[in-house]
C-alpha atoms as a PDB file:
ATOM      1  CA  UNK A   1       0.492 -66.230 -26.447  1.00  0.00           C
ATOM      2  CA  UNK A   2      -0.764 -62.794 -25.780  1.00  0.00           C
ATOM      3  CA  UNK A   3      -0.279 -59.997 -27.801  1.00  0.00           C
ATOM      4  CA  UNK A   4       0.241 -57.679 -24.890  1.00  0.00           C
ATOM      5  CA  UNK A   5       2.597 -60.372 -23.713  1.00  0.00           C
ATOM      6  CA  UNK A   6       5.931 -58.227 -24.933  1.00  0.00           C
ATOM      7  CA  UNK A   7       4.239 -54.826 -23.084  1.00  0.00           C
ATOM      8  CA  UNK A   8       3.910 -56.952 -20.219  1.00  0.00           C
ATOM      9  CA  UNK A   9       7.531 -57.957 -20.090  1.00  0.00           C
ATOM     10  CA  UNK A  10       9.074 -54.339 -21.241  1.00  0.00           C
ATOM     11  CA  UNK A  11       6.776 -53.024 -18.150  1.00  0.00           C
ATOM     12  CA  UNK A  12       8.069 -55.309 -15.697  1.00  0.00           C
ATOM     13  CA  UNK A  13      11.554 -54.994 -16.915  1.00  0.00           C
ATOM     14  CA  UNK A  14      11.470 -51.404 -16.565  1.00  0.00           C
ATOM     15  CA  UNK A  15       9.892 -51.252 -12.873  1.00  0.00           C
ATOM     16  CA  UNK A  16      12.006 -53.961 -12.196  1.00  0.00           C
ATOM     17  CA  UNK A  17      15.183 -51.643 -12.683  1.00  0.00           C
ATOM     18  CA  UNK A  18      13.948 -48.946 -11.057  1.00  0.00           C
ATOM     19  CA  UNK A  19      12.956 -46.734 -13.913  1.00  0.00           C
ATOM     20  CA  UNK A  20       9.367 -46.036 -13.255  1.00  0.00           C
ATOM     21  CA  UNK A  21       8.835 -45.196  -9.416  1.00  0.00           C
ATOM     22  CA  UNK A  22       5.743 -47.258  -8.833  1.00  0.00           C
ATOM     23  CA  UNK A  23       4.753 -44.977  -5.685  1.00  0.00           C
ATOM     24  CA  UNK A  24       2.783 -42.768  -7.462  1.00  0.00           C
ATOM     25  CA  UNK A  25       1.075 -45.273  -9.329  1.00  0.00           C
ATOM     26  CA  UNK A  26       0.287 -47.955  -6.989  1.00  0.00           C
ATOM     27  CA  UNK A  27      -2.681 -46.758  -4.713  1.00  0.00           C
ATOM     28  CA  UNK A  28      -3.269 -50.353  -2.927  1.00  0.00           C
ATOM     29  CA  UNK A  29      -1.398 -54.043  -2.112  1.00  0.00           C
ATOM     30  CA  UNK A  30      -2.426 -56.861  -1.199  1.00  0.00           C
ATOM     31  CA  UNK A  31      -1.170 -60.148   0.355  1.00  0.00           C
ATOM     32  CA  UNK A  32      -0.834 -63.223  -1.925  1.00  0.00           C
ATOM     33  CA  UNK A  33      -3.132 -65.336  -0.014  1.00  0.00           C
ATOM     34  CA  UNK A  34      -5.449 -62.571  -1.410  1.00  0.00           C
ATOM     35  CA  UNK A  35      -4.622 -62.452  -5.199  1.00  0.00           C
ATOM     36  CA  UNK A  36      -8.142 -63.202  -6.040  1.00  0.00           C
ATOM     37  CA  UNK A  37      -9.725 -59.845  -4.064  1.00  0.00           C
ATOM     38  CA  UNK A  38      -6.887 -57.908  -5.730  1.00  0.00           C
ATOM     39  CA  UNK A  39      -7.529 -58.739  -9.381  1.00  0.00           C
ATOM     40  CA  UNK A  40     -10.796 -58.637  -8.751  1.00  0.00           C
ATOM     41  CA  UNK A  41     -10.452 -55.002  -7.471  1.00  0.00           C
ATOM     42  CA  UNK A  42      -8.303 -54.183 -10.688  1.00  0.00           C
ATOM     43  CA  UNK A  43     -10.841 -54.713 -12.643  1.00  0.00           C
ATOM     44  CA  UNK A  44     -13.545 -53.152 -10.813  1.00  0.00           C
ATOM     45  CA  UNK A  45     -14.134 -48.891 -11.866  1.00  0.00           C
ATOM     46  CA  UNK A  46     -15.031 -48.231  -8.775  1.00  0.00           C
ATOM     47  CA  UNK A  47     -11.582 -48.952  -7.988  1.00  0.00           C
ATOM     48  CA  UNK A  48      -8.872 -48.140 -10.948  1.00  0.00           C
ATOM     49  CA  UNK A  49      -8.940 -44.520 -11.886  1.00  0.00           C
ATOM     50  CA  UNK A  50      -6.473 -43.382 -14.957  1.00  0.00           C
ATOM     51  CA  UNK A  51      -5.266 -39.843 -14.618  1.00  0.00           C
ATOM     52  CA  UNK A  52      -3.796 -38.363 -17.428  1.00  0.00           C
ATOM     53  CA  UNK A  53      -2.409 -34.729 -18.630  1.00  0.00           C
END
């Protein structure tokens, strides 16, 4: 199992129940038939900024 398994789940939990507005913090979606483009595009830096105080 992954450590980051139990961040995972809290994070998902918590969008799931509408406590983080994911608007401002998802920039793109894709379709499912094209999961592989999008996590490749996660992991690309062209592509995933962080913005931070």
């Amino acid at each position: 199992m992954s450590a980051w398994l139990p961040f995972y789940v809290t994070a998902m939990a918590l969008i799931g129940s509408g406590a983080v507005d994911t608007a401002e913090i998802v920039t793109a979606t894709y379709p499912l038939e094209d999961a592989a483009k999008a996590f490749t595009a996660s992991v690309d830096p062209e592509q995933v900024t962080v913005d931070g105080p």
